[in-house]
PDB file of N, CA and C in Angstrom:
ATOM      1  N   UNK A   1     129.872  59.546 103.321  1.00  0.00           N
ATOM      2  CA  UNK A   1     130.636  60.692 103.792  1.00  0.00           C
ATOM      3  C   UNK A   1     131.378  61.354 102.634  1.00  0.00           C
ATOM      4  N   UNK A   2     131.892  60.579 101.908  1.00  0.00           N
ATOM      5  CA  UNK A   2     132.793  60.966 100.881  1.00  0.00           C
ATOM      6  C   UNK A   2     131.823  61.825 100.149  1.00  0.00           C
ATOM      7  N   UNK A   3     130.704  61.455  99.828  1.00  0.00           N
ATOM      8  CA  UNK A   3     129.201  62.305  98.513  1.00  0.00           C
ATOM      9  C   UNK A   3     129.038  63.401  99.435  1.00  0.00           C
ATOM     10  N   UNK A   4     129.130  63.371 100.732  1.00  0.00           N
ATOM     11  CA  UNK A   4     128.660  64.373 101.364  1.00  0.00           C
ATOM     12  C   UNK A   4     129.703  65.690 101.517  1.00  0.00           C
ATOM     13  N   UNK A   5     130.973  65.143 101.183  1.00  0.00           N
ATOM     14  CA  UNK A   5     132.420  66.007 100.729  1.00  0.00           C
ATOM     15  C   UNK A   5     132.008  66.532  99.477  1.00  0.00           C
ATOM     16  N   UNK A   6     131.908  65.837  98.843  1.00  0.00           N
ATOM     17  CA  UNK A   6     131.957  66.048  97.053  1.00  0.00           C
ATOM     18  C   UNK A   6     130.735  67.234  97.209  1.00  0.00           C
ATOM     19  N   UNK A   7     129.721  66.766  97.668  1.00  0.00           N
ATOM     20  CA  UNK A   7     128.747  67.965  97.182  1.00  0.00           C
ATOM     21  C   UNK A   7     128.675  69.108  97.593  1.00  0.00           C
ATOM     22  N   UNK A   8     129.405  69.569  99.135  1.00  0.00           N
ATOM     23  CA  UNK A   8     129.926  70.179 100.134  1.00  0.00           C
ATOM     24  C   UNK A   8     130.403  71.232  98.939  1.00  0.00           C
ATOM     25  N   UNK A   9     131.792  70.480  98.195  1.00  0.00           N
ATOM     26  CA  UNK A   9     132.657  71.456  97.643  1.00  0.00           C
ATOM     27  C   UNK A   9     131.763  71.827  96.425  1.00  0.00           C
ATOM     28  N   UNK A  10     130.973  71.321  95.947  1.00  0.00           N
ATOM     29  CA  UNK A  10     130.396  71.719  94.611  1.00  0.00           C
ATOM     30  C   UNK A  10     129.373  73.301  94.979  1.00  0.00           C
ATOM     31  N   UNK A  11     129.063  73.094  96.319  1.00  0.00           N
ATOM     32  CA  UNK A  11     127.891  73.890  96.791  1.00  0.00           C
ATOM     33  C   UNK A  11     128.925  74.936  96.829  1.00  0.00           C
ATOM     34  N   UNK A  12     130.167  74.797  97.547  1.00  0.00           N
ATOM     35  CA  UNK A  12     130.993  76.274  97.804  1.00  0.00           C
ATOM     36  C   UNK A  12     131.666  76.566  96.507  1.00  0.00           C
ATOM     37  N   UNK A  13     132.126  75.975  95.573  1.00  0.00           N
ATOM     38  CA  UNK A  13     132.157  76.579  94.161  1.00  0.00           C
ATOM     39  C   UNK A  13     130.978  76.859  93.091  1.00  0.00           C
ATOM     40  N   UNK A  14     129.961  76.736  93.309  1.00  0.00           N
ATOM     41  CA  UNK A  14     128.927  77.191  92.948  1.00  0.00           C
ATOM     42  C   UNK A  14     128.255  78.658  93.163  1.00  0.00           C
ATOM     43  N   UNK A  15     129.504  78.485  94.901  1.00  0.00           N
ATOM     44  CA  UNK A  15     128.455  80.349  95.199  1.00  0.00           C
ATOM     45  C   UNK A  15     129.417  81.422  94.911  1.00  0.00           C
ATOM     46  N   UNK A  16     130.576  80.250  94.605  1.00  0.00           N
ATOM     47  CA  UNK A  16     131.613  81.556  94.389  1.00  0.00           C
ATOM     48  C   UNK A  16     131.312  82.702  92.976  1.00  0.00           C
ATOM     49  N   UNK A  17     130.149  81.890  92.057  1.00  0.00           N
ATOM     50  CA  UNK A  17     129.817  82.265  90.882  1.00  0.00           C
ATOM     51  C   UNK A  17     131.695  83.091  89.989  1.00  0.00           C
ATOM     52  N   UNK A  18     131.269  83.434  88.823  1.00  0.00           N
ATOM     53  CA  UNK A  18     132.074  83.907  88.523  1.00  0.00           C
ATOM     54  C   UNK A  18     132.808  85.243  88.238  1.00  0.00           C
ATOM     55  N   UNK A  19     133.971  85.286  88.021  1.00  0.00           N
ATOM     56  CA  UNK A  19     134.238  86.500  88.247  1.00  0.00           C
ATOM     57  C   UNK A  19     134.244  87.691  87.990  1.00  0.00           C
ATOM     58  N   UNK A  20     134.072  88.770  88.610  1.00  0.00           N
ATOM     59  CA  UNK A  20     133.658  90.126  88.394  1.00  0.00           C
ATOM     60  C   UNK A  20     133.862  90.421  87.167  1.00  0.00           C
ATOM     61  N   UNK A  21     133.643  91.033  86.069  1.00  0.00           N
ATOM     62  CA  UNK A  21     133.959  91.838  85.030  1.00  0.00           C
ATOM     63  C   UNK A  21     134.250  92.872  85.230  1.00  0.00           C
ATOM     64  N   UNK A  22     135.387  93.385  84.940  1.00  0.00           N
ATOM     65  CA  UNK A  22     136.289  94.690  85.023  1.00  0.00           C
ATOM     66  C   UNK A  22     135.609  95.604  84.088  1.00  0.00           C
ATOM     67  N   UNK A  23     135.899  96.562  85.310  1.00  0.00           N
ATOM     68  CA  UNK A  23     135.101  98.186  84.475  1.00  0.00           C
ATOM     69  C   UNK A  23     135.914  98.255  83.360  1.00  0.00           C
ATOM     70  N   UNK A  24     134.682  99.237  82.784  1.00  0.00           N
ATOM     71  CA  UNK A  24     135.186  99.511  81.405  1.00  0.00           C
ATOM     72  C   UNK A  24     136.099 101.030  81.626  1.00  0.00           C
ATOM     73  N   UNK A  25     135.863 101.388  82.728  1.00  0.00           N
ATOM     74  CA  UNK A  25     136.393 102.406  83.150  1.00  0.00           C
ATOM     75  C   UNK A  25     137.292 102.479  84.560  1.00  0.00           C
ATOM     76  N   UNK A  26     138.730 102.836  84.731  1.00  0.00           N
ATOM     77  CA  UNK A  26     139.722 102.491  85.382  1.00  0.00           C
ATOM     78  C   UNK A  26     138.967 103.152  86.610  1.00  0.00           C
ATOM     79  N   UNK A  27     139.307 103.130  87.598  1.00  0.00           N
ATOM     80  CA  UNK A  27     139.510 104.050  89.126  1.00  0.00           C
ATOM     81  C   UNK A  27     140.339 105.029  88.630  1.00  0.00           C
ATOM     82  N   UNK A  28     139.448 106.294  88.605  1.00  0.00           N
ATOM     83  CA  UNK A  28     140.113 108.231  89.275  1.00  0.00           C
ATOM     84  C   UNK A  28     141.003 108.150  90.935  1.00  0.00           C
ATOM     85  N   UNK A  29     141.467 109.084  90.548  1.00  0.00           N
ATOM     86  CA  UNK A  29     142.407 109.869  91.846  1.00  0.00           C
ATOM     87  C   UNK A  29     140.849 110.455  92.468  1.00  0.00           C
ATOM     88  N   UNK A  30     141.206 110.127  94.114  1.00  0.00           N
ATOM     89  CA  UNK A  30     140.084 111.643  94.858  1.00  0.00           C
ATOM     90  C   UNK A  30     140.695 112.860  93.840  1.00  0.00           C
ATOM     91  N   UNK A  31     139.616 113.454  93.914  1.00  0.00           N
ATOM     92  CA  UNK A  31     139.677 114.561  93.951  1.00  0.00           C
ATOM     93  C   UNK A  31     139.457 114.933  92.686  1.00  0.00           C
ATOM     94  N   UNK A  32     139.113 113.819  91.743  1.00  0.00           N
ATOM     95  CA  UNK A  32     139.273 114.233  90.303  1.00  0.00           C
ATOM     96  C   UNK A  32     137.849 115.325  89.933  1.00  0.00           C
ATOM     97  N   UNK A  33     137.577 115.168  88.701  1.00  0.00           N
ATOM     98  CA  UNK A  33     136.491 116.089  88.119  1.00  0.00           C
ATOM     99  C   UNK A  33     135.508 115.255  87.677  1.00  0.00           C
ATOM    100  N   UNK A  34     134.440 116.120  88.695  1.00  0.00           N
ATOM    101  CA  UNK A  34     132.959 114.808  88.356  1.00  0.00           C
ATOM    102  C   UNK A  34     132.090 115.790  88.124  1.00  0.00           C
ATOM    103  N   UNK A  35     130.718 115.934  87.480  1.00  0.00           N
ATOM    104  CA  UNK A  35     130.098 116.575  86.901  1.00  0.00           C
ATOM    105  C   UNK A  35     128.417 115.958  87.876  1.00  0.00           C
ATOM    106  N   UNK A  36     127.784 116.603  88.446  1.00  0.00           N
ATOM    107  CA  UNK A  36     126.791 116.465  89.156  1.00  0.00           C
ATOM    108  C   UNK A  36     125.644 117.300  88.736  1.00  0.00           C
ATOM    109  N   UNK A  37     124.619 116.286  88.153  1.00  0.00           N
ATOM    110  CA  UNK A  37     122.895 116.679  87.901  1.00  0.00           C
ATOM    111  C   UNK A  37     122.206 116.155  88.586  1.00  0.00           C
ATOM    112  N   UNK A  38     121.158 116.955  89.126  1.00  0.00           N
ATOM    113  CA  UNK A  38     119.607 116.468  89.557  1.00  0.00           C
ATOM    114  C   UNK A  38     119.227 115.560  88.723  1.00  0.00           C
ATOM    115  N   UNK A  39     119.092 115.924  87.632  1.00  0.00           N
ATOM    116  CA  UNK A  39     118.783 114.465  86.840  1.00  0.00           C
ATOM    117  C   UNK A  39     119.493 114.038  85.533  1.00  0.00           C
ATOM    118  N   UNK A  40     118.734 113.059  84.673  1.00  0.00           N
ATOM    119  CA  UNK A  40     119.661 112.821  83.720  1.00  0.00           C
ATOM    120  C   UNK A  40     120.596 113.515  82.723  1.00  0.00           C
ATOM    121  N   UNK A  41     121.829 113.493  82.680  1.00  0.00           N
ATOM    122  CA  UNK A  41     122.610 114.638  81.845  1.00  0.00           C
ATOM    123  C   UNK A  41     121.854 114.478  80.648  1.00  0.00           C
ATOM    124  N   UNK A  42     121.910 115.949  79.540  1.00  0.00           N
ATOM    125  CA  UNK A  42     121.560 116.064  78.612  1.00  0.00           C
ATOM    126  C   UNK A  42     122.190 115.281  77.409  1.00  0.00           C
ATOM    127  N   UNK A  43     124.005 114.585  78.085  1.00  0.00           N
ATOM    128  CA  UNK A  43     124.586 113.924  77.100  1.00  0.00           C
ATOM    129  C   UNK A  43     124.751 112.572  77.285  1.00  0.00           C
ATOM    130  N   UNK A  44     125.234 111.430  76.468  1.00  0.00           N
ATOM    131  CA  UNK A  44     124.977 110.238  76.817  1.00  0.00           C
ATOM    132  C   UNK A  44     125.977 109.176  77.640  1.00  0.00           C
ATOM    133  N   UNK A  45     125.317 108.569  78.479  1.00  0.00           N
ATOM    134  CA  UNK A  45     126.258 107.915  79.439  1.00  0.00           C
ATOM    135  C   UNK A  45     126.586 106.496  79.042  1.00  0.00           C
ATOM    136  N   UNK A  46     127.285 105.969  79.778  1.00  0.00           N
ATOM    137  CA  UNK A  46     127.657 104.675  80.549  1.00  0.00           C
ATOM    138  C   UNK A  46     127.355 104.825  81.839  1.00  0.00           C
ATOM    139  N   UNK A  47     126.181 103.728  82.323  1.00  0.00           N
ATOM    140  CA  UNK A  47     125.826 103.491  83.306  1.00  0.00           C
ATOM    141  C   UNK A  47     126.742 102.820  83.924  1.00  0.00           C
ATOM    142  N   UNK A  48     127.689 103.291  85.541  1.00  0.00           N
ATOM    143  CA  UNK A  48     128.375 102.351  86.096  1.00  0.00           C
ATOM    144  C   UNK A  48     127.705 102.087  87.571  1.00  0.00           C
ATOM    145  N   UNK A  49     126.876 102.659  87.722  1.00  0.00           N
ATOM    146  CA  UNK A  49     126.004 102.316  89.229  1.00  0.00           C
ATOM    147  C   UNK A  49     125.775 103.128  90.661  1.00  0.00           C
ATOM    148  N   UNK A  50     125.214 103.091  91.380  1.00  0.00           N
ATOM    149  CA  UNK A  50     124.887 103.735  92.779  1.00  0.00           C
ATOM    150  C   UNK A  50     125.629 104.126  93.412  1.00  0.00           C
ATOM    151  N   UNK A  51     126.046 104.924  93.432  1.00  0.00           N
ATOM    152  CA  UNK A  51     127.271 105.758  94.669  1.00  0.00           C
ATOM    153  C   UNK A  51     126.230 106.663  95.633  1.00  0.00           C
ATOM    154  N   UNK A  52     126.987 106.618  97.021  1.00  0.00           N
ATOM    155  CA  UNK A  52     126.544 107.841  98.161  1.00  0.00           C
ATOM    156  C   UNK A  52     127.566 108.067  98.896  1.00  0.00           C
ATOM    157  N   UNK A  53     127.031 109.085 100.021  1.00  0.00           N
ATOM    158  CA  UNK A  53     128.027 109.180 101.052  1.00  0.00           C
ATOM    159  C   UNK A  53     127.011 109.402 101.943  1.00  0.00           C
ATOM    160  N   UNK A  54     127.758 109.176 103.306  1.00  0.00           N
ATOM    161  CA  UNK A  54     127.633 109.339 104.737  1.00  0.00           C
ATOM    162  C   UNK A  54     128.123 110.175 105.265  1.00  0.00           C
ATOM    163  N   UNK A  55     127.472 111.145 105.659  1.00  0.00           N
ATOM    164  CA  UNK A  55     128.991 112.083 106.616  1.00  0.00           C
ATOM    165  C   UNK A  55     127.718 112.490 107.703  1.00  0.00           C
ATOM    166  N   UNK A  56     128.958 113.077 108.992  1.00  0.00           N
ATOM    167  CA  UNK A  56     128.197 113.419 110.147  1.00  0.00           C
ATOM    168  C   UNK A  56     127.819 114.735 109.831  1.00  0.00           C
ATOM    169  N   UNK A  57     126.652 114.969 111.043  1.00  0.00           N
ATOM    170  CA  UNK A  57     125.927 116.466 110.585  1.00  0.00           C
ATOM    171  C   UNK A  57     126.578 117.740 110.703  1.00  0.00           C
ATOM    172  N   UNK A  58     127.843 117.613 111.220  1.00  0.00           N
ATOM    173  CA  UNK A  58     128.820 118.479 111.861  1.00  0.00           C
ATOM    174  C   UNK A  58     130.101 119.054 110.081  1.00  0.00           C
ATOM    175  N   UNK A  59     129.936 118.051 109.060  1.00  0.00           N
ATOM    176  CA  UNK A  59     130.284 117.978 108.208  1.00  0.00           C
ATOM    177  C   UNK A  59     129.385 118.946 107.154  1.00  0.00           C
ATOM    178  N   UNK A  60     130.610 119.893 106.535  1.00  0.00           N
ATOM    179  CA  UNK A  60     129.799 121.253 105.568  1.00  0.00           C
ATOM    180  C   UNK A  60     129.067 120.083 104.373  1.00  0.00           C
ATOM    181  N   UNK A  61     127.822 120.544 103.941  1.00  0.00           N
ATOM    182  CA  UNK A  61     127.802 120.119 102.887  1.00  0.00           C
ATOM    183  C   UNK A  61     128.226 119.820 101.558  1.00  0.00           C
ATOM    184  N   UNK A  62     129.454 121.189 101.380  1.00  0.00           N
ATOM    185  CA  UNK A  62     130.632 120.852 100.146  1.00  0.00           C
ATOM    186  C   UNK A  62     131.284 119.435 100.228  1.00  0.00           C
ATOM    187  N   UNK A  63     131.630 119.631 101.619  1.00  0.00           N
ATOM    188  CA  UNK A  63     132.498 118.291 101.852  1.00  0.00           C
ATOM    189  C   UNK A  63     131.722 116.962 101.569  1.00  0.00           C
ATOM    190  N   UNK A  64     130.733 116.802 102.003  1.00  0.00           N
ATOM    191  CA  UNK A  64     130.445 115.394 101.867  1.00  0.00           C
ATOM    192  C   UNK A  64     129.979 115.233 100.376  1.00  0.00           C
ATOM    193  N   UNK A  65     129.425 116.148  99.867  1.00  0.00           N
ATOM    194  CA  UNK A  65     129.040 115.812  98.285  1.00  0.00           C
ATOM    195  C   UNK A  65     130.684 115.830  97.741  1.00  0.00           C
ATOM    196  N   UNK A  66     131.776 116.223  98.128  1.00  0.00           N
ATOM    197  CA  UNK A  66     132.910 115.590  97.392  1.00  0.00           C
ATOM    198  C   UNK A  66     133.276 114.177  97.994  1.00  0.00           C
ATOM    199  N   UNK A  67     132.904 113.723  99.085  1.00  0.00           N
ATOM    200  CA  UNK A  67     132.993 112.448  99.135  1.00  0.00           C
ATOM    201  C   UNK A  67     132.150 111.566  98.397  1.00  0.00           C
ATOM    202  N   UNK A  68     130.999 112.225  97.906  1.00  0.00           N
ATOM    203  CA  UNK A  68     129.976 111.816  97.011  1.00  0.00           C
ATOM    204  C   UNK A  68     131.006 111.241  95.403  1.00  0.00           C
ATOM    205  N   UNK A  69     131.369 112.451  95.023  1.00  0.00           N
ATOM    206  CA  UNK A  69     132.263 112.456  93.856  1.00  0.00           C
ATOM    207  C   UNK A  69     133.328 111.797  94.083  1.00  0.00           C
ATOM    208  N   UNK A  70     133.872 111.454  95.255  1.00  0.00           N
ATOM    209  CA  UNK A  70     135.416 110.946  95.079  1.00  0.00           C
ATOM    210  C   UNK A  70     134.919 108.938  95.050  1.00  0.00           C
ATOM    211  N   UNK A  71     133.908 108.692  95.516  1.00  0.00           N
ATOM    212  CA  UNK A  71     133.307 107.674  95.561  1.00  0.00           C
ATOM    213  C   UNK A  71     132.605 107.523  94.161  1.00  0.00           C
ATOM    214  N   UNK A  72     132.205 108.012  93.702  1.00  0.00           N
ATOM    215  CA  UNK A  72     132.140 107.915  91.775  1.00  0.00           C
ATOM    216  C   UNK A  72     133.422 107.877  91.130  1.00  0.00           C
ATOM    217  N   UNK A  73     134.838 108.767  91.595  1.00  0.00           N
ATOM    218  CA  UNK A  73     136.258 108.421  90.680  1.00  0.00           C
ATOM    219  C   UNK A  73     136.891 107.262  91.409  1.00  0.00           C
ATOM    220  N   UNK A  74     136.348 106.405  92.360  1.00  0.00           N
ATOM    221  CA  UNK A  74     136.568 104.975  92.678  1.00  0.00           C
ATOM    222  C   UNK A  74     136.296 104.175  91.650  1.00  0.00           C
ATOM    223  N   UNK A  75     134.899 104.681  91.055  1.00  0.00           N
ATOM    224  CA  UNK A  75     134.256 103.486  90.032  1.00  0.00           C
ATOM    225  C   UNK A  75     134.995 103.716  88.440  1.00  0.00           C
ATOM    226  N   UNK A  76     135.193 104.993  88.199  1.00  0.00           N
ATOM    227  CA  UNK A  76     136.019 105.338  87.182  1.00  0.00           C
ATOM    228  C   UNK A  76     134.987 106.341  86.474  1.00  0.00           C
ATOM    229  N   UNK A  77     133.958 106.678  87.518  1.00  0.00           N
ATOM    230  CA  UNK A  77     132.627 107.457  86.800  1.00  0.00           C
ATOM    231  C   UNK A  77     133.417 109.359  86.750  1.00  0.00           C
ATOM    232  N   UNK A  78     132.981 109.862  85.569  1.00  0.00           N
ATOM    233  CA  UNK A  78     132.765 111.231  85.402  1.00  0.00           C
ATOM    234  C   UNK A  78     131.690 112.318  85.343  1.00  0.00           C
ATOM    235  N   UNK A  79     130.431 111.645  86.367  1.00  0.00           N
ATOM    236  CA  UNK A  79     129.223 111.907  85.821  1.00  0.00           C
ATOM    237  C   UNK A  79     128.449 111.350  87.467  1.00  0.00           C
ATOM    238  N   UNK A  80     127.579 111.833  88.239  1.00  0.00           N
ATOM    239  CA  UNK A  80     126.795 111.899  88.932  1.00  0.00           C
ATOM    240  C   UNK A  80     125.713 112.457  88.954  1.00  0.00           C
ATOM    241  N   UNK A  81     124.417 111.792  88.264  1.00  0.00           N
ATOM    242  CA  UNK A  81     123.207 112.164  88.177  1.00  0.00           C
ATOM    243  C   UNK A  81     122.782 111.860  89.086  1.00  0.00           C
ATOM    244  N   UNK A  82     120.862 112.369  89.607  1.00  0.00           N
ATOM    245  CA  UNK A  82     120.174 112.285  89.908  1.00  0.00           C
ATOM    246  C   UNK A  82     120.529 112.677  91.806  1.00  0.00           C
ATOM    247  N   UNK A  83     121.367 113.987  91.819  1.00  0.00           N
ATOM    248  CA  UNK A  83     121.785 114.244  93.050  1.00  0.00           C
ATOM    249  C   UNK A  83     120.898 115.205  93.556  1.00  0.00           C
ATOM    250  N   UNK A  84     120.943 115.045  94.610  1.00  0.00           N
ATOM    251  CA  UNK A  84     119.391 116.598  95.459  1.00  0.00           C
ATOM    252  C   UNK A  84     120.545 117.440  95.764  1.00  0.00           C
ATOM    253  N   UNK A  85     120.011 118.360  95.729  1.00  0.00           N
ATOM    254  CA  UNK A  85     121.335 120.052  95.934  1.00  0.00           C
ATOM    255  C   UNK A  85     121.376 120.063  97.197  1.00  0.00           C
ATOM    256  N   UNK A  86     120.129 119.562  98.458  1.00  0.00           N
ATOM    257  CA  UNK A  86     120.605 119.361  99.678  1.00  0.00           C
ATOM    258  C   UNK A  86     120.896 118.052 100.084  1.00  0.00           C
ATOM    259  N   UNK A  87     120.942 117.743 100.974  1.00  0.00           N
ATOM    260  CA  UNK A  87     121.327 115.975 101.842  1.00  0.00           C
ATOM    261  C   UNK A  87     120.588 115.780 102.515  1.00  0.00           C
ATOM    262  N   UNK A  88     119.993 114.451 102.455  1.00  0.00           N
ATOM    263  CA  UNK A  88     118.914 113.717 103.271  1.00  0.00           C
ATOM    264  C   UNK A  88     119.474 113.355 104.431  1.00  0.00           C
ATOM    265  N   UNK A  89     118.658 113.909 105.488  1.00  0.00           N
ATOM    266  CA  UNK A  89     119.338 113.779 107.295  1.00  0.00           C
ATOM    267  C   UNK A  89     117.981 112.666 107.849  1.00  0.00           C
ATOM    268  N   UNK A  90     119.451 111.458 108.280  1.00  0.00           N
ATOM    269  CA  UNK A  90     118.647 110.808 109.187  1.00  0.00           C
ATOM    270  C   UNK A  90     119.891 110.065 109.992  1.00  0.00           C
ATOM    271  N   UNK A  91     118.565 109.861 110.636  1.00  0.00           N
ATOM    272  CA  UNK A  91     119.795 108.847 112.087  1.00  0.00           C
ATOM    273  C   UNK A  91     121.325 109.438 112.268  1.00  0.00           C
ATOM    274  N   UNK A  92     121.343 111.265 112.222  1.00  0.00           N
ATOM    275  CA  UNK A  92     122.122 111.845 112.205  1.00  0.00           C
ATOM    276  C   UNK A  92     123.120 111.879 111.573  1.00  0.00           C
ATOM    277  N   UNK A  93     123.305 111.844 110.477  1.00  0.00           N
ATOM    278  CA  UNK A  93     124.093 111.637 109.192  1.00  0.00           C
ATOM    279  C   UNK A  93     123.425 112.471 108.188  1.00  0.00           C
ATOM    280  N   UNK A  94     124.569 113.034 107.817  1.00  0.00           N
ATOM    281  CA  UNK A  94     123.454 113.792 105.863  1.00  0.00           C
ATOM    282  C   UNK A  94     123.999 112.439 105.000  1.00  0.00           C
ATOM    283  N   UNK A  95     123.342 112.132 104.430  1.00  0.00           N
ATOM    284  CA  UNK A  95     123.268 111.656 103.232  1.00  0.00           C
ATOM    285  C   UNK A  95     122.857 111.962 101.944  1.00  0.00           C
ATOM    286  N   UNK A  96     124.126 111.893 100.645  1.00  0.00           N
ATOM    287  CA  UNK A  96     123.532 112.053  99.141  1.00  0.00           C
ATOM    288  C   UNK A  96     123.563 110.960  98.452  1.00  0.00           C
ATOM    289  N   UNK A  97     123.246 110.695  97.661  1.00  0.00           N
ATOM    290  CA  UNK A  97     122.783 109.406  97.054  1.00  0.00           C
ATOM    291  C   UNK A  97     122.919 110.004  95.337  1.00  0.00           C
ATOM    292  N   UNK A  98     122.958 109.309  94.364  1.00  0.00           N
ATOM    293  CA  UNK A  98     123.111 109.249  93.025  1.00  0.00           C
ATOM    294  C   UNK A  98     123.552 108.144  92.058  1.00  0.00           C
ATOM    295  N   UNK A  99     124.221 108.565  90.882  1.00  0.00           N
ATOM    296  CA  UNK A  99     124.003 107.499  89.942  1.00  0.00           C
ATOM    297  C   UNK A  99     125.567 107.886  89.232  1.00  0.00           C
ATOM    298  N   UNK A 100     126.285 106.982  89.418  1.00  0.00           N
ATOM    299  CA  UNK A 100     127.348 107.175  88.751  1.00  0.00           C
ATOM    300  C   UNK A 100     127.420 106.862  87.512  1.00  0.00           C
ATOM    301  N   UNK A 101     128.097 107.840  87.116  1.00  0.00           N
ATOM    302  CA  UNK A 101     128.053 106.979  85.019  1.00  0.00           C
ATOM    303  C   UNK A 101     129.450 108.109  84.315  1.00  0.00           C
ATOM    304  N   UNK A 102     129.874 107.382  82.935  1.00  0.00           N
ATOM    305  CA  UNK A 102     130.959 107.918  82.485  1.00  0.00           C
ATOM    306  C   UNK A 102     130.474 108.380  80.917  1.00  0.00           C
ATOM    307  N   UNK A 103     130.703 109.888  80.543  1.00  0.00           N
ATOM    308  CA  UNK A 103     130.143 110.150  79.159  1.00  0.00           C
ATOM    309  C   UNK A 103     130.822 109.636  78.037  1.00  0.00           C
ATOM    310  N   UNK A 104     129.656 109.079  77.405  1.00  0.00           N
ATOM    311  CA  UNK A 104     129.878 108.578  75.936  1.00  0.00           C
ATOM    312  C   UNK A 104     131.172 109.304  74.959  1.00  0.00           C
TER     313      UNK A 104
END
């Protein structure tokens, strides 16, 4: 019983793996200034990762692509590539999708 404790806890500190590495880039205020391309900017990034939004269909499209952007100044990104100029509608939701990153 006791081995079966011991290995118990080894298994749950094992999955805890370790800990996150802090951006190299702090968290923006909503609302800050994000810069949005179809595709890769012409200048050079820091890749910080996948941002989107969800909004209902009743929602202007300005609006939800700034929830797009305010969800990139979460990550500390200044930079949203690879965005479509319209929003992908499904299961009644627009959705935009992109690539957050912060310029070199």
């Amino acid at each position: 019983m006791k081995l079966f404790v011991t290995l118990s806890s080894l298994l749950v500190l094992a999955a805890c793996g370790a800990p996150e590495k802090p951006s190299q880039y702090p968290p923006r205020e909503p609302g800050c200034e994000v810069r949005i391309f179809p595709e890769q900017p012409s200048y050079g990034t820091d890749n910080i990762g996948p941002v989107s939004a969800s909004c209902d269909e009743s929602v202007a499209d300005s609006d939800c692509m700034r929830t797009l952007m305010d969800q990139a100044c979460k990550l500390g990104a200044d930079t949203v590539w690879g965005v479509s100029d319209k929003p992908e509608l499904k299961d009644g939701k627009k959705r935009f999708y992109g690539r957050a990153a912060h310029q070199k």
